[in-house]
Protein backbone atom coordinates (compact mmCIF):
# COMPACT_ATOMS: atom_id res chain seq x y z
CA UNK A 1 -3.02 -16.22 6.09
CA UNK A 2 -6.60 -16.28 4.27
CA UNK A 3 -8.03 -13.46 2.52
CA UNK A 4 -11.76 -13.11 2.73
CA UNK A 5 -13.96 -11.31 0.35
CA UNK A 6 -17.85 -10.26 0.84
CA UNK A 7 -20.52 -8.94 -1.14
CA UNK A 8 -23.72 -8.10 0.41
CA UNK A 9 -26.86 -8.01 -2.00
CA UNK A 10 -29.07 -5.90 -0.21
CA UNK A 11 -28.77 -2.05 -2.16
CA UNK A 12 -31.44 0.69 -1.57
CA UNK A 13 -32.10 1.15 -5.69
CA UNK A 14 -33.33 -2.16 -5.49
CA UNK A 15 -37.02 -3.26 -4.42
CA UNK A 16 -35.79 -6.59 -2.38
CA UNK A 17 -37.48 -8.39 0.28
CA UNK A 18 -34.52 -10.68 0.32
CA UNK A 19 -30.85 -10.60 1.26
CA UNK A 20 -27.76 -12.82 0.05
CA UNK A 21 -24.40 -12.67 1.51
CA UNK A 22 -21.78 -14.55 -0.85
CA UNK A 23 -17.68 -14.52 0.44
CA UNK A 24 -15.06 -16.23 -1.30
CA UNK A 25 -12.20 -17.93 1.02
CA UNK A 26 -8.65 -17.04 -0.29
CA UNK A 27 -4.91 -18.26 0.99
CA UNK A 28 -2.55 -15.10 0.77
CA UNK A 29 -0.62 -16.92 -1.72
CA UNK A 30 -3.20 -17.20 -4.64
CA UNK A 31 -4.06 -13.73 -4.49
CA UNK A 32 -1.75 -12.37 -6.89
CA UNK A 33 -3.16 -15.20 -9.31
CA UNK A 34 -6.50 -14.50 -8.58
CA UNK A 35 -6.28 -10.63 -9.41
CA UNK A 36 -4.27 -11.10 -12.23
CA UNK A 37 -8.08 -13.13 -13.54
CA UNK A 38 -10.08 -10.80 -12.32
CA UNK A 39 -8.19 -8.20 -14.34
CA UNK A 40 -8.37 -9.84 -17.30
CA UNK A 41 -11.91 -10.90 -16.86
CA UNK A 42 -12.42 -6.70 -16.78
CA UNK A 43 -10.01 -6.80 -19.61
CA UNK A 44 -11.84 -8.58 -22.08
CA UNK A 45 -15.58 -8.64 -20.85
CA UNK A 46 -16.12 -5.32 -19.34
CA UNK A 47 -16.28 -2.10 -21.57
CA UNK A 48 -13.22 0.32 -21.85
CA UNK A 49 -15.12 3.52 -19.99
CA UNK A 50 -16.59 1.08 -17.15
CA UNK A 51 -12.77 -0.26 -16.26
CA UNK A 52 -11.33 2.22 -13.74
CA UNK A 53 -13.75 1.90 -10.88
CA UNK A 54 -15.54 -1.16 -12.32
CA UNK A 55 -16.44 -3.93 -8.86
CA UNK A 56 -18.37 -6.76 -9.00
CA UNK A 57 -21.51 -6.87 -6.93
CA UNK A 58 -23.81 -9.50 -7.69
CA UNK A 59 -26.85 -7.10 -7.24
CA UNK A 60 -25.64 -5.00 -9.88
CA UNK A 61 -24.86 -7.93 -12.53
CA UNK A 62 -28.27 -9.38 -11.87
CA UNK A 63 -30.39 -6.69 -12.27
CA UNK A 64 -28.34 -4.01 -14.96
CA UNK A 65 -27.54 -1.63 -12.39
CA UNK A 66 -24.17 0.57 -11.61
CA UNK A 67 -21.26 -1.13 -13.82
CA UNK A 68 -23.23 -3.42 -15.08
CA UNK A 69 -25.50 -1.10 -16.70
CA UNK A 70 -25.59 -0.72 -20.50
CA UNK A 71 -24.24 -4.74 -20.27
CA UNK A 72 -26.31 -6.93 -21.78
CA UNK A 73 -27.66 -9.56 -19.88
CA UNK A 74 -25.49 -12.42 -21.72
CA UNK A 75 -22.34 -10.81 -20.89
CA UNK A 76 -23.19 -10.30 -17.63
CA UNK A 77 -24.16 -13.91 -16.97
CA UNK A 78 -20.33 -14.82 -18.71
CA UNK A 79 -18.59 -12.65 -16.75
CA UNK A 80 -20.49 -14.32 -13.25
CA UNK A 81 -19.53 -17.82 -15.15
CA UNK A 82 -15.83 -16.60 -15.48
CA UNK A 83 -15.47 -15.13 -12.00
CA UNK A 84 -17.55 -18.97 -10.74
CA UNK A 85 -15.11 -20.33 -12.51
CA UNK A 86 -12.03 -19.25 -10.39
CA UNK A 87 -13.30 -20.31 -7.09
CA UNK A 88 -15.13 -23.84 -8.05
């Protein structure tokens, strides 16, 4: 079985002409190991009051909006880097 998980780009706070769909590809049985990064990707990178409901949308890391606001933009670029990391 294969997992598959989407993010669409397109939000309405965001002035955008353009549109990216990314989705990551997952067998069943490296999704416990994948989680357990994500978590502690959140863990480390992402601040205490943002972990709860913190999700990564790549419209929100590149352009300081929802979770990612108050992140600076070289922490938001490491946690992209991590997360790239895991599926490369």
């Amino acid at each position: 079985m294969y997992l598959v998980y989407c993010d669409d780009s397109r939000e309405k706070q965001v002035a955008n002409p353009y549109q990216s769909l990314c989705a990551v590809i997952l067998k069943d049985s490296s999704f416990k190991e994948t989680e357990s990064y994500m978590g502690y990707i959140i863990e480390q990178l992402v601040p205490e009051e943002k972990r709860d409901d913190f999700e990564f949308h790549a419209v929100d890391l590149f352009n300081g909006l929802g979770a990612f606001q108050g992140i600076s933009r070289e922490e938001a670029l490491t946690i992209f880097d991590m997360c790239m990391d895991m599926v490369l």
